[in-house]
PDB file of N, CA and C in Angstrom:
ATOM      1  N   UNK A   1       0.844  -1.172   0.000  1.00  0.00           N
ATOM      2  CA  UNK A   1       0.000   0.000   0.000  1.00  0.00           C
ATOM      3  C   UNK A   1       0.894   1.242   0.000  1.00  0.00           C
ATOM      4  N   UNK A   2       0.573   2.052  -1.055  1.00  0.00           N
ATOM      5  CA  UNK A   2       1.610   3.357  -0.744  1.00  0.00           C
ATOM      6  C   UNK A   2       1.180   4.515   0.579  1.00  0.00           C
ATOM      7  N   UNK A   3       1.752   5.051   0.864  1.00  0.00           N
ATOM      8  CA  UNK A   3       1.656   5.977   1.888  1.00  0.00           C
ATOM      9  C   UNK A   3       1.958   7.651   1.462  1.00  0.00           C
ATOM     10  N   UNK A   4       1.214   8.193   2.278  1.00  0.00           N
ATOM     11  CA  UNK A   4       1.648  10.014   2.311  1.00  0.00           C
ATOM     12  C   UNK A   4       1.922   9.991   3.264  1.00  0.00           C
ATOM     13  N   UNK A   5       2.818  11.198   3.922  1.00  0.00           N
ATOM     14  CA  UNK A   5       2.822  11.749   4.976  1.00  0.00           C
ATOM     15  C   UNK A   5       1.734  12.981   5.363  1.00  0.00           C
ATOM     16  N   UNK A   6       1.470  12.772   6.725  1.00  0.00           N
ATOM     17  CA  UNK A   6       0.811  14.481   6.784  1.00  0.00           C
ATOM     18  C   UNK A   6       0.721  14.722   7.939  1.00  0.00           C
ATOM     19  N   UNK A   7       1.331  15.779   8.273  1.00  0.00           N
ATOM     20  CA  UNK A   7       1.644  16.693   9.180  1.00  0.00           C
ATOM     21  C   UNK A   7       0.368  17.224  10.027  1.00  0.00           C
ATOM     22  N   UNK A   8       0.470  17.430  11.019  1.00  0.00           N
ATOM     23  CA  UNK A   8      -0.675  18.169  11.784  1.00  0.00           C
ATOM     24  C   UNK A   8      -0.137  18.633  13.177  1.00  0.00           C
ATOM     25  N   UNK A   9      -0.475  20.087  13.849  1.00  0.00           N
ATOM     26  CA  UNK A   9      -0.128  20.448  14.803  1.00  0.00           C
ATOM     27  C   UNK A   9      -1.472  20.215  15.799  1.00  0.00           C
ATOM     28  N   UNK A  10      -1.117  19.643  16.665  1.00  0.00           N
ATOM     29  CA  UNK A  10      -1.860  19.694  17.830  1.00  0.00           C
ATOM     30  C   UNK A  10      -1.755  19.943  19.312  1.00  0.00           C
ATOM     31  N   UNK A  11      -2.489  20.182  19.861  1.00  0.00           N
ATOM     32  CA  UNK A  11      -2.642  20.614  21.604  1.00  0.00           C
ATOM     33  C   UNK A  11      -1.166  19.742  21.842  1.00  0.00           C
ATOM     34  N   UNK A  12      -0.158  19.908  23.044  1.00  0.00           N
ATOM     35  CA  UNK A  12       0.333  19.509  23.807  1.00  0.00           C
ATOM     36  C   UNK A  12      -0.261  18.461  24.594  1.00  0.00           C
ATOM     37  N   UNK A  13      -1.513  19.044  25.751  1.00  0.00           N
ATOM     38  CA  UNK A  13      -1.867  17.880  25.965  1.00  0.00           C
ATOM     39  C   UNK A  13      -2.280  16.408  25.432  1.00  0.00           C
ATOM     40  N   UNK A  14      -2.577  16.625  23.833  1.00  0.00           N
ATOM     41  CA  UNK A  14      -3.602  15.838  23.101  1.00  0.00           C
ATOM     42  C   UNK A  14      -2.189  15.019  22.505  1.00  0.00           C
ATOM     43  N   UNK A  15      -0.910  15.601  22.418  1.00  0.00           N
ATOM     44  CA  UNK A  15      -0.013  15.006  21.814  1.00  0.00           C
ATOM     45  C   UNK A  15       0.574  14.028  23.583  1.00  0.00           C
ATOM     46  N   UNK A  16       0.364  14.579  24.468  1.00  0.00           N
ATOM     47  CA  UNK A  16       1.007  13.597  25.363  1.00  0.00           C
ATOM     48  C   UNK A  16       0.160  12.395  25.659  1.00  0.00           C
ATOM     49  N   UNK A  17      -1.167  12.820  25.290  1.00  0.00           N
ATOM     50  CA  UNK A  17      -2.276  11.400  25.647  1.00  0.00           C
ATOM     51  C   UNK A  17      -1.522  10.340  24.559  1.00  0.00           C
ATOM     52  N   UNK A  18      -1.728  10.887  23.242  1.00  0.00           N
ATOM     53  CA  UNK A  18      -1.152   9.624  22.021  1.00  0.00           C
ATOM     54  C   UNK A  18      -0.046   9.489  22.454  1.00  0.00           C
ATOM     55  N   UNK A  19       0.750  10.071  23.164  1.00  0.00           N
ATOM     56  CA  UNK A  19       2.361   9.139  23.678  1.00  0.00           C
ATOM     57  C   UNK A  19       1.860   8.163  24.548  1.00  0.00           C
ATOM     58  N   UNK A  20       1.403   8.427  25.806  1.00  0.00           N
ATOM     59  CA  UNK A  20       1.042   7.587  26.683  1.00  0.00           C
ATOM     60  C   UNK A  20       0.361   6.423  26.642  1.00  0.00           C
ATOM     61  N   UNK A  21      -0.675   6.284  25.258  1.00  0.00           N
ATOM     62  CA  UNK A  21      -1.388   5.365  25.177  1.00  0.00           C
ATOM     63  C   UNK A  21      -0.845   4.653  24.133  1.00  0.00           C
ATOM     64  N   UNK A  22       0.517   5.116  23.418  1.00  0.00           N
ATOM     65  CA  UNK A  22       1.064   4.373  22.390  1.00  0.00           C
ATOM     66  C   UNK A  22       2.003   3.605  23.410  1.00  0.00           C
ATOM     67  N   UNK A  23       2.638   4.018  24.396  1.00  0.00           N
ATOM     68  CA  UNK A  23       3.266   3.200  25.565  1.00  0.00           C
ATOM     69  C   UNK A  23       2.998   2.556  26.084  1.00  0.00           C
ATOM     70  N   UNK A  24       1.363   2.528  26.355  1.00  0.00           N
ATOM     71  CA  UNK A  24       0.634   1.213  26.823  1.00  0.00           C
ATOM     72  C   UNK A  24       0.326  -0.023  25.800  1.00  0.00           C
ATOM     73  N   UNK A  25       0.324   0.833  24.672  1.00  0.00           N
ATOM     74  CA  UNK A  25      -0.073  -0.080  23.628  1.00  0.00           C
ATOM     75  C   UNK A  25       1.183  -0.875  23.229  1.00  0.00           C
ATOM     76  N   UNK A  26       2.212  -0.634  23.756  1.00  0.00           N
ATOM     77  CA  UNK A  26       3.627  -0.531  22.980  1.00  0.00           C
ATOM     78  C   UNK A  26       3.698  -0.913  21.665  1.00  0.00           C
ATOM     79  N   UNK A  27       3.248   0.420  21.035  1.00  0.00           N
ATOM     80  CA  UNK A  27       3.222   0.355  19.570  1.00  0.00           C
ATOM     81  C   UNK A  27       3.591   1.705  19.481  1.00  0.00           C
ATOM     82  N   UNK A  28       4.156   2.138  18.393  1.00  0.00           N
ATOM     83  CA  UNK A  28       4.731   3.533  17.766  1.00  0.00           C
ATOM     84  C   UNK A  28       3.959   4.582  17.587  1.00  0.00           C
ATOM     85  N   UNK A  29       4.208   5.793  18.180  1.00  0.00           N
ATOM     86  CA  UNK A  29       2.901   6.958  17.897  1.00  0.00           C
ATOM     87  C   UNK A  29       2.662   6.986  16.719  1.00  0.00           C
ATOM     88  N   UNK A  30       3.104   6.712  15.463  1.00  0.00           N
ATOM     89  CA  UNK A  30       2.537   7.166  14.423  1.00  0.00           C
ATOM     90  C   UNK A  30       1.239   5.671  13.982  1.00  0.00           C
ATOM     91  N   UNK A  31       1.574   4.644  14.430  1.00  0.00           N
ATOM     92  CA  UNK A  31       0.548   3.705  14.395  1.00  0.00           C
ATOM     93  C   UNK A  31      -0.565   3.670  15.261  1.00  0.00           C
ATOM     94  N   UNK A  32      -0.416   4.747  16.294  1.00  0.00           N
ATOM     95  CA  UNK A  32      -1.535   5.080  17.130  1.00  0.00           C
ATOM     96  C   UNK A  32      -2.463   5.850  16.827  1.00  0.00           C
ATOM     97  N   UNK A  33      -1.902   7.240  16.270  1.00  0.00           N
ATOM     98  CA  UNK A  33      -2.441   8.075  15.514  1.00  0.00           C
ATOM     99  C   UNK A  33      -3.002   7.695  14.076  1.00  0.00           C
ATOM    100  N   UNK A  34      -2.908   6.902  13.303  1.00  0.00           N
ATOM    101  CA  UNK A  34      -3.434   5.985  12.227  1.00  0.00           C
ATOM    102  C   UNK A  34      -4.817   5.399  12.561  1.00  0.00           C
ATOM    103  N   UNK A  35      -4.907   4.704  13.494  1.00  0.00           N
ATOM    104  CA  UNK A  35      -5.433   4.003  14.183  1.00  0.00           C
ATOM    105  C   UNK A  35      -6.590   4.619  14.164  1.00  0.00           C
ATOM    106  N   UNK A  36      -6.306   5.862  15.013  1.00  0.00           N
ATOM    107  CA  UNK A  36      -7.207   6.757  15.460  1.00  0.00           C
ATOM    108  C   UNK A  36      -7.632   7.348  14.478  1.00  0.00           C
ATOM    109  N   UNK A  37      -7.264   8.095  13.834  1.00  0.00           N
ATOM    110  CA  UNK A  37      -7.143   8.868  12.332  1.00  0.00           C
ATOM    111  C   UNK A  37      -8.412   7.662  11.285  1.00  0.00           C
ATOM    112  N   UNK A  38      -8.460   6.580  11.429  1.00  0.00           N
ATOM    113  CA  UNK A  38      -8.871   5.465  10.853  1.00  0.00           C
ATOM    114  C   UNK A  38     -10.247   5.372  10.802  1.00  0.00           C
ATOM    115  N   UNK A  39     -10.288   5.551  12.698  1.00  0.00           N
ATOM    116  CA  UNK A  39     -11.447   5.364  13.420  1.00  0.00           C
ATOM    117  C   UNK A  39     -12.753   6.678  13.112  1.00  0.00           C
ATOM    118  N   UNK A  40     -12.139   7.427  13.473  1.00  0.00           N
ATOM    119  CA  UNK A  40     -12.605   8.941  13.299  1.00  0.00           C
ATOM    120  C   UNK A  40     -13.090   9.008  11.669  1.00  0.00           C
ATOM    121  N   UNK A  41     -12.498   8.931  10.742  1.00  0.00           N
ATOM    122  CA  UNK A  41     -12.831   8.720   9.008  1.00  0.00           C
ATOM    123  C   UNK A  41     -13.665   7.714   8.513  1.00  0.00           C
ATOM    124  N   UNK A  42     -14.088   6.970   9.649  1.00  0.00           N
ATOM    125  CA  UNK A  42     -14.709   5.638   9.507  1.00  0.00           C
ATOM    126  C   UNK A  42     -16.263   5.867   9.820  1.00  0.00           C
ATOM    127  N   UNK A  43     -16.302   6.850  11.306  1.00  0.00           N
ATOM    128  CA  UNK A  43     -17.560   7.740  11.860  1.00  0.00           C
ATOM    129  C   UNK A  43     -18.368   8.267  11.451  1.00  0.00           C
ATOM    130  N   UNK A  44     -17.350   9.281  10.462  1.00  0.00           N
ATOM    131  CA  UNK A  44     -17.730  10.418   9.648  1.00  0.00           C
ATOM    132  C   UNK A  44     -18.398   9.745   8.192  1.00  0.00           C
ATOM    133  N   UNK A  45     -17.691   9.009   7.704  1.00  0.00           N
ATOM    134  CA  UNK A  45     -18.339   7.876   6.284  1.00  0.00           C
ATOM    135  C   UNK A  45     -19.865   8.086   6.364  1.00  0.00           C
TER     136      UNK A  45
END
């Protein structure tokens, strides 16, 4: 599957929750944020 990158600035706090829960998950923030990103685009459909 090819990929883009894309950038997004967000809250501090909102960036330390996706650390924390990518640490629980022990999986990589950017596969957390996917995840999520996934979920949310999935809602909206």
């Amino acid at each position: 599957m090819d990929t883009k990158v894309i950038t997004a600035h967000v809250p501090l706090p909102l960036a330390e929750k996706v650390d924390q829960l990518a640490a629980r998950l022990e999986r990589p923030r950017g596969w957390t944020v996917k995840q999520a990103l996934s979920a949310w685009v999935d809602l909206e459909e």
